[in-house]
Protein backbone atom coordinates (compact mmCIF):
# COMPACT_ATOMS: atom_id res chain seq x y z
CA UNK A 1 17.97 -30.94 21.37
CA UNK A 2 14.98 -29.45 23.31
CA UNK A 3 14.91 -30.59 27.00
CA UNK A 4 11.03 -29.62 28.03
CA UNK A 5 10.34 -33.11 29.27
CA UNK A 6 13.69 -32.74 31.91
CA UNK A 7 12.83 -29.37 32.97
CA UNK A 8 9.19 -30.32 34.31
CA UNK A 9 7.91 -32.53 36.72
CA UNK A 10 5.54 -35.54 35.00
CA UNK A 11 3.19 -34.24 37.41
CA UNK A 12 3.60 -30.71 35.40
CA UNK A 13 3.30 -31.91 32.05
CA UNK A 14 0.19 -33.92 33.26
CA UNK A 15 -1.60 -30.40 33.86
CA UNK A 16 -1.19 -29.45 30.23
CA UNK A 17 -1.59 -32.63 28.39
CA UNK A 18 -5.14 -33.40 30.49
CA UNK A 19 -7.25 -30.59 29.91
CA UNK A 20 -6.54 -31.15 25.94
CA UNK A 21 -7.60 -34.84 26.30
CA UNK A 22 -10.83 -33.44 27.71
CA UNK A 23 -11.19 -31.19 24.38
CA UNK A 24 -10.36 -34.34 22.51
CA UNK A 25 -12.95 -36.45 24.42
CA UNK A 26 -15.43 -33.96 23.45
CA UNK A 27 -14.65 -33.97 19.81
CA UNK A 28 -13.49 -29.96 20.28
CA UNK A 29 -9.40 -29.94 18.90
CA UNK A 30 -10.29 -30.73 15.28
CA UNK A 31 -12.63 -27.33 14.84
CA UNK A 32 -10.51 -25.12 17.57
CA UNK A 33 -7.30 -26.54 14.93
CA UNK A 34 -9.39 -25.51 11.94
CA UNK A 35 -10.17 -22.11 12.85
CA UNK A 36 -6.36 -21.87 13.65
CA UNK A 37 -4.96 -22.89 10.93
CA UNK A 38 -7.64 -21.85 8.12
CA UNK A 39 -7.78 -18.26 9.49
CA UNK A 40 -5.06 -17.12 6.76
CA UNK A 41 -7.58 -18.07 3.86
CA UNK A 42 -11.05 -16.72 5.20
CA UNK A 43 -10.74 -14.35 2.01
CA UNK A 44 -11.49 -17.21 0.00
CA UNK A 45 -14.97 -17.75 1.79
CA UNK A 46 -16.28 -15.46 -1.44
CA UNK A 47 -15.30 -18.14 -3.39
CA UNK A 48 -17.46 -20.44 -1.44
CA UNK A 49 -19.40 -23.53 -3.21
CA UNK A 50 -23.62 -23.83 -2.56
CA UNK A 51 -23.12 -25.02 1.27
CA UNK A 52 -21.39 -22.12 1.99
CA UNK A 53 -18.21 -23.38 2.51
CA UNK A 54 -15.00 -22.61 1.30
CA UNK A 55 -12.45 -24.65 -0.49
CA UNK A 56 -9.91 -24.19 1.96
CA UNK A 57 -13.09 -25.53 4.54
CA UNK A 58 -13.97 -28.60 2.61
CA UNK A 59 -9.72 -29.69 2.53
CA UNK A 60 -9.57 -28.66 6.36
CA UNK A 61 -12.77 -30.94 6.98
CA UNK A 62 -11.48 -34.13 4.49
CA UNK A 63 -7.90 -33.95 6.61
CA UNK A 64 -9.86 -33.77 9.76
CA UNK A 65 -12.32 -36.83 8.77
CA UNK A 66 -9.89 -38.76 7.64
CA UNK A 67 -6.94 -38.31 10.20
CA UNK A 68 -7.93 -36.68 13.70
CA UNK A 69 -9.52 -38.94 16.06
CA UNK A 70 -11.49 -37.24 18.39
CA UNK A 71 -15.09 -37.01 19.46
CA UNK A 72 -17.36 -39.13 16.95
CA UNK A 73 -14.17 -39.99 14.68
CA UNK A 74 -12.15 -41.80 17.76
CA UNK A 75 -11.54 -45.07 17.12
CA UNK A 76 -11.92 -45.07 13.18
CA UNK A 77 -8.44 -44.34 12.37
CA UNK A 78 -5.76 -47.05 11.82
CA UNK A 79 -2.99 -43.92 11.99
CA UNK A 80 -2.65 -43.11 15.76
CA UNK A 81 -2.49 -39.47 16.66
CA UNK A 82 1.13 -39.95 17.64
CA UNK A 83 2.15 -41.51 14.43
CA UNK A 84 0.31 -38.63 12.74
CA UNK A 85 2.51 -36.67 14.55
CA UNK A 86 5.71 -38.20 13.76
CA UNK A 87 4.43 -38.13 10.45
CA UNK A 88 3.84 -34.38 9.84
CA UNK A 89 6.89 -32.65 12.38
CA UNK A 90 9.55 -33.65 9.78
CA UNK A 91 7.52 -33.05 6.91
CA UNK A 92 6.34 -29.66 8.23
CA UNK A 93 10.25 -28.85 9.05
CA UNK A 94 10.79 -29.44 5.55
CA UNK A 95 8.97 -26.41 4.45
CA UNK A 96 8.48 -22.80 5.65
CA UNK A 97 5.46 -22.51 7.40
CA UNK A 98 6.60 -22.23 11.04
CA UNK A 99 3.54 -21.81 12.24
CA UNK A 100 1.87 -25.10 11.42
CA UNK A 101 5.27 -26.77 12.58
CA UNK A 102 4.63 -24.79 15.86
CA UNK A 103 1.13 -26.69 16.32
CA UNK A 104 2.52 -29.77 15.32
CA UNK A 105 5.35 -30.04 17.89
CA UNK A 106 2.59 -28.61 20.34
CA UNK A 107 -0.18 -31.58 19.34
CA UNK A 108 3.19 -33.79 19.28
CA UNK A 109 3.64 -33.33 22.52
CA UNK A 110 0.10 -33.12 23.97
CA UNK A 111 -0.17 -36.33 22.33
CA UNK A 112 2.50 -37.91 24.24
CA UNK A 113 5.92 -37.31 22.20
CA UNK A 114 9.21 -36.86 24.47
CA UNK A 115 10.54 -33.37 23.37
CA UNK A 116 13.87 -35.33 22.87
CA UNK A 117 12.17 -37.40 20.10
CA UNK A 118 10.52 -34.14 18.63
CA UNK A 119 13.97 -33.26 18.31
CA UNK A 120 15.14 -36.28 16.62
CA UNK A 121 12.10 -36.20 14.16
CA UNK A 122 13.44 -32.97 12.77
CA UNK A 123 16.93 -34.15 12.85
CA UNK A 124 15.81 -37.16 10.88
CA UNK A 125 14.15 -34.61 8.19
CA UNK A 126 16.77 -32.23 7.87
CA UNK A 127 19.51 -35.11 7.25
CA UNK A 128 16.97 -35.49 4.09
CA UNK A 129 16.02 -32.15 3.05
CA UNK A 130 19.19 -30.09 4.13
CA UNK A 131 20.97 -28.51 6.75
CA UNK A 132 18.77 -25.27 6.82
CA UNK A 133 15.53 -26.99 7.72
CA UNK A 134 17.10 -28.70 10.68
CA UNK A 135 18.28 -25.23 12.18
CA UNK A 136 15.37 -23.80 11.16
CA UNK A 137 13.32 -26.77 12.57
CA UNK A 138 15.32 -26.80 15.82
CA UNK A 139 14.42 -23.54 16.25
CA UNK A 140 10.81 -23.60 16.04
CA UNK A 141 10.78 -26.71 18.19
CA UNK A 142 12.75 -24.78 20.89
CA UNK A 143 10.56 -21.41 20.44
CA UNK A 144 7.70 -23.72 20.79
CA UNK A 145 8.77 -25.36 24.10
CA UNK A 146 9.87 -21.54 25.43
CA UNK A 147 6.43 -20.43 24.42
CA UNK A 148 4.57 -22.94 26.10
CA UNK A 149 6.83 -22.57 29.08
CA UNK A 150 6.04 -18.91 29.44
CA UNK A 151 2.46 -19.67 29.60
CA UNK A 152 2.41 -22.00 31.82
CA UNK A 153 -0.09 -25.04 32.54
CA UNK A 154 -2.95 -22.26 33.37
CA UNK A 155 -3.12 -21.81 29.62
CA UNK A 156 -5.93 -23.77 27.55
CA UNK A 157 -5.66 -25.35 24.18
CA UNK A 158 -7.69 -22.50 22.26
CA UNK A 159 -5.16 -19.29 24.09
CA UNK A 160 -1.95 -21.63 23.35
CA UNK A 161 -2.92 -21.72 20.02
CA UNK A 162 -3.42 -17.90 19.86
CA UNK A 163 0.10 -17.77 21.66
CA UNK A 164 1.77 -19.68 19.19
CA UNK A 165 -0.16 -17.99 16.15
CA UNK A 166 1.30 -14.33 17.81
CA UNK A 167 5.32 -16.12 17.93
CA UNK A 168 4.93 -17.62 14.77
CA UNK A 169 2.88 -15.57 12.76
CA UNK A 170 4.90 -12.66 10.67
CA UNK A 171 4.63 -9.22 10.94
CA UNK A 172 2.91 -7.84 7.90
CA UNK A 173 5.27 -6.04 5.29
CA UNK A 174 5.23 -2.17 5.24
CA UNK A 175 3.67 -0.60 2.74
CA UNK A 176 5.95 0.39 -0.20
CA UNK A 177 7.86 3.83 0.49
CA UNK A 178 6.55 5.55 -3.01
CA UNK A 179 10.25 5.58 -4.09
CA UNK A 180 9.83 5.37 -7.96
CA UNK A 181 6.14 6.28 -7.98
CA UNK A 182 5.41 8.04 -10.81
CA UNK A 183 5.15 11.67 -9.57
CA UNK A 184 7.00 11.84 -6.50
């Protein structure tokens, strides 16, 4: 199990956790997540509806409305943001976008989750959904931690999410060789 909350002081996992309560106070992690997250799918913005915004948009800003609490939407939700949490780390291990589990540990723990209970939230998942999304769970949980290790508490929300996009984010496929290609 991960062991971030033993290896640092309280006093050290204060300085990250405050300066993102600050963003939250000012209503700023719900757009800095949406940019994040939605970058994959700004191709789709040509498929955008009259307002000018995209599908993808529109289903970023319903989940925001309706389950991040921060700025003019704190205090309207019944699910707090650590339950959210608990809810999406073992659903996210359960499926092979490590990248969104990455944030989700990261907001897990921002939010207040122990790093041992992270841990136990993807144990609790993979007992369900099989032995190869727990390892593969575990491990994102741990790259996570060593990622936000290496950057230390200097690093602010927006450049640890551009941290964790660069560790988590594939390397795009080379282009096919030309074996087979009709005239070569």
């Amino acid at each position: 199990m991960p062991v971030l909350n033993r290896e640092m002081t309280p006093e050290e996992i204060e300085a990250f956790r405050a300066p993102y309560r600050l963003l939250k106070q000012k209503g700023e992690v719900s757009a800095l997540l949406r940019r994040a997250l939605l970058a994959p799918f700004q191709p789709l913005k040509s498929y955008a509806r009259g307002d000018g915004k995209s599908a993808p948009e529109q289903f970023a800003e319903a989940i925001e409305d309706a389950f991040y609490a921060d700025g003019d939407n704190a205090g309207r939700h019944r699910l707090t943001p650590q339950n959210r949490e608990r809810v999406l780390i073992p659903l996210l291990a359960s499926r092979s976008d490590d990248f969104a589990l990455a944030v989700h540990v990261y907001l897990g723990w921002l939010e207040g989750l122990e790093d041992d209970e992270i841990g136990e939230l993807i144990f609790l998942g993979g007992i369900y959904t099989g032995i190869s999304h727990l390892a593969r769970g575990l491990d994102v949980v741990n790259r996570t931690f060593a990622v936000v290790t290496a950057a230390g508490s200097g690093v602010q929300f927006p450049e640890m999410l551009g941290k964790l996009k660069a560790a988590f984010t594939p390397a795009p496929a080379p282009p096919p060789s030309g074996r087979g290609a009709p005239g070569s």
